[in-house]
Protein backbone atom coordinates (compact mmCIF):
# COMPACT_ATOMS: atom_id res chain seq x y z
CA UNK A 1 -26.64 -11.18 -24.61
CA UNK A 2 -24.94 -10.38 -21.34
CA UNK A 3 -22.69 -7.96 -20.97
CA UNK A 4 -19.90 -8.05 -17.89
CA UNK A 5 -19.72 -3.86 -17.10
CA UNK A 6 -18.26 -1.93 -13.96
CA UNK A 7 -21.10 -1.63 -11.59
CA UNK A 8 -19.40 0.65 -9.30
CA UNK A 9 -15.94 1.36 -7.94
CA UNK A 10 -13.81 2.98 -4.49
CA UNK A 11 -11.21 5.28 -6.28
CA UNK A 12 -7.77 6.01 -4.64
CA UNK A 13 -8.36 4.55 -1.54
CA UNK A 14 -5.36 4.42 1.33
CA UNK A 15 -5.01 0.67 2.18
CA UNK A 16 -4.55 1.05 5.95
CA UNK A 17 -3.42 -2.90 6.77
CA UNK A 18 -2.24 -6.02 5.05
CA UNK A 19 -2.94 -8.98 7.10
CA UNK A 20 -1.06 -11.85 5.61
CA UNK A 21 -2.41 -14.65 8.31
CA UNK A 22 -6.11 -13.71 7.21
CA UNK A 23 -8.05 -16.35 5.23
CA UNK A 24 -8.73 -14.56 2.73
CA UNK A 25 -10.68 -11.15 1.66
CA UNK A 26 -10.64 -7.47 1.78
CA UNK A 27 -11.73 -5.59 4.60
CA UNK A 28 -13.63 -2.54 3.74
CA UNK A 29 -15.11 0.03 5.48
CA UNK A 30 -19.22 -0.67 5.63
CA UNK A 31 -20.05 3.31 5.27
CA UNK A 32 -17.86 3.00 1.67
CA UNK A 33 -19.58 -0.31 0.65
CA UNK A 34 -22.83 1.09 1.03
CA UNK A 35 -22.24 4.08 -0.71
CA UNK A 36 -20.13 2.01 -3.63
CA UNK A 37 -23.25 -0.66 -3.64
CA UNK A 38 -21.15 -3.31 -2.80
CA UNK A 39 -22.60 -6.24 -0.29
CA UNK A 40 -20.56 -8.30 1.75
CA UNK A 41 -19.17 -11.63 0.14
CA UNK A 42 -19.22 -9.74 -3.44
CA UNK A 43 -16.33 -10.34 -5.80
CA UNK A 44 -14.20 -7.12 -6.54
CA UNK A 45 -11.05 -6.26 -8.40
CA UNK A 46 -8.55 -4.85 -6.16
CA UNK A 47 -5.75 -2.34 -8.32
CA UNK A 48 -2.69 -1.47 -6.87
CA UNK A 49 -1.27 2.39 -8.36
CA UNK A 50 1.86 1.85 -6.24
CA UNK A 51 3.33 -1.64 -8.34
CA UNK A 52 0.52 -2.49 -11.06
CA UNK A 53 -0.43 -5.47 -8.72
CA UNK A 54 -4.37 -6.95 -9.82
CA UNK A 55 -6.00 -8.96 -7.84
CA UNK A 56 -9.77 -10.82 -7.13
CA UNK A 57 -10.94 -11.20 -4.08
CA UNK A 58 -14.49 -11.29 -2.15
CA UNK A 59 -15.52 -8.64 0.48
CA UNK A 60 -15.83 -8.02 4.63
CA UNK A 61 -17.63 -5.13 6.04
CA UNK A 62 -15.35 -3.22 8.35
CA UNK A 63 -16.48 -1.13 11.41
CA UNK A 64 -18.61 1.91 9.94
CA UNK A 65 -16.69 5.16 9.18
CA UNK A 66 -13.50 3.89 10.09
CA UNK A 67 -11.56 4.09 7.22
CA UNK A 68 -10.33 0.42 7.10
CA UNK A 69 -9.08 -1.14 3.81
CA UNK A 70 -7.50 -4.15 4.72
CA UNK A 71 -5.91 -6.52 2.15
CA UNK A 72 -6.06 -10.08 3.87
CA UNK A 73 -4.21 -13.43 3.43
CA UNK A 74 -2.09 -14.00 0.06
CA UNK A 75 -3.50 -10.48 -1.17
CA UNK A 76 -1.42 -8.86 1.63
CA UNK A 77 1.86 -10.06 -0.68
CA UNK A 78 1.02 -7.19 -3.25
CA UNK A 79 -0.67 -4.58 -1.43
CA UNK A 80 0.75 -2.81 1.73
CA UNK A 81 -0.67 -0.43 4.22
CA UNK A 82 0.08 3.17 2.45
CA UNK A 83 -0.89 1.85 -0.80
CA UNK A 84 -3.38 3.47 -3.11
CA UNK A 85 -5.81 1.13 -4.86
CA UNK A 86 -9.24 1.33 -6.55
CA UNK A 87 -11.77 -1.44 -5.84
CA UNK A 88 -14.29 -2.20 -8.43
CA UNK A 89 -16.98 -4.10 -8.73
CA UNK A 90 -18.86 -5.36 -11.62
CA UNK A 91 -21.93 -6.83 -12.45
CA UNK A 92 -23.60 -8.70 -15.58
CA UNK A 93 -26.27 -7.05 -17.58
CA UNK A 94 -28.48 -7.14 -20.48
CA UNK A 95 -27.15 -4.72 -23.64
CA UNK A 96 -30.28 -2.65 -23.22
CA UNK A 97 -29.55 -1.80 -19.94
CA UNK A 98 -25.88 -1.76 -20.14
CA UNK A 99 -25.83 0.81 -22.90
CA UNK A 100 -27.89 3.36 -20.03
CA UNK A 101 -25.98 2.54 -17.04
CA UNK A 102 -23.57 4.56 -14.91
CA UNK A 103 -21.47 3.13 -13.00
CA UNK A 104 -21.11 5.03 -9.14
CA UNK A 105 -18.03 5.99 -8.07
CA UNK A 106 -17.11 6.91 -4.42
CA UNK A 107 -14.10 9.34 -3.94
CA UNK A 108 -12.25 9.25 -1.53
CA UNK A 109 -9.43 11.63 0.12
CA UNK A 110 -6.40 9.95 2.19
CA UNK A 111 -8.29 8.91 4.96
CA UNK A 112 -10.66 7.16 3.26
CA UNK A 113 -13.36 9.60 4.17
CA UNK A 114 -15.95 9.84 1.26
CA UNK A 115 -15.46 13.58 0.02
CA UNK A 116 -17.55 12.73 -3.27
CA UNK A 117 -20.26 10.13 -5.02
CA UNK A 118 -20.78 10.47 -8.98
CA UNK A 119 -23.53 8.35 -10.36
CA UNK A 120 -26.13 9.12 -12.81
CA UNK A 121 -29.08 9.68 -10.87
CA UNK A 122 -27.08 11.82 -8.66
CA UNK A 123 -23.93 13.68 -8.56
CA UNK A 124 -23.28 15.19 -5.34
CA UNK A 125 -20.35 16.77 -2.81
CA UNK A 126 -19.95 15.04 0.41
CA UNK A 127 -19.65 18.13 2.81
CA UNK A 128 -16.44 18.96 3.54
CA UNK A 129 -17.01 20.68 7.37
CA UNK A 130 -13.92 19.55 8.52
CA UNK A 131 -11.05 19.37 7.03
């Protein structure tokens, strides 16, 4: 059997534009995918903690460590730049393997800058140099 479970998630992030003209997509920054395990093109469920809004969508890499979360074409109706949302991503797996996975989260503070990544292999403080 085949079990649907959260592969990994962004938590909290600050949407920084809505771009209603867009096709389609969320822009996120690359330096967050890769550290969230999420590839371009992958589906993700966007959640908005400002009005409850839920929404699918596929992913764009943004411009490395630049913070971008960008909600684009009929997503930009129910998220807005200021916004706090988590993006998660899921992933199908076999019951075995389900039952011993950990899902990673990436942490983020209000510039989107990772400040901390919890997974089960590792569980480890982004330095905080400067804040």
């Amino acid at each position: 059997m085949l079990l649907n479970l959260l592969k990994s998630k962004i938590h909290c992030a600050t949407v920084t534009e809505a771009n209603l003209k867009y096709m389609g997509s969320i822009t996120i920054d690359e330096t967050l995918m890769k550290a969230a395990n999420i590839l371009p093109n992958e589906r993700v469920q966007v959640v908005n903690n400002n009005n409850g809004a839920r929404l699918e969508t596929y992913v764009i890499p943004g411009k490395a460590d630049s913070g971008v979360i960008c909600l684009n074409g009929s997503a930009a109706r129910l998220v807005q730049p200021e916004d706090v949302v988590i993006i998660m991503a899921y992933a199908w797996m076999e019951e075995r393997e389900a039952q011993e996975y950990q899902p990673i989260v990436v942490m983020v503070d209000e510039k989107n800058k990772m400040r901390e990544i919890r997974s089960k292999e590792t569980e480890r403080q982004i330095d905080k140099q400067s804040s």
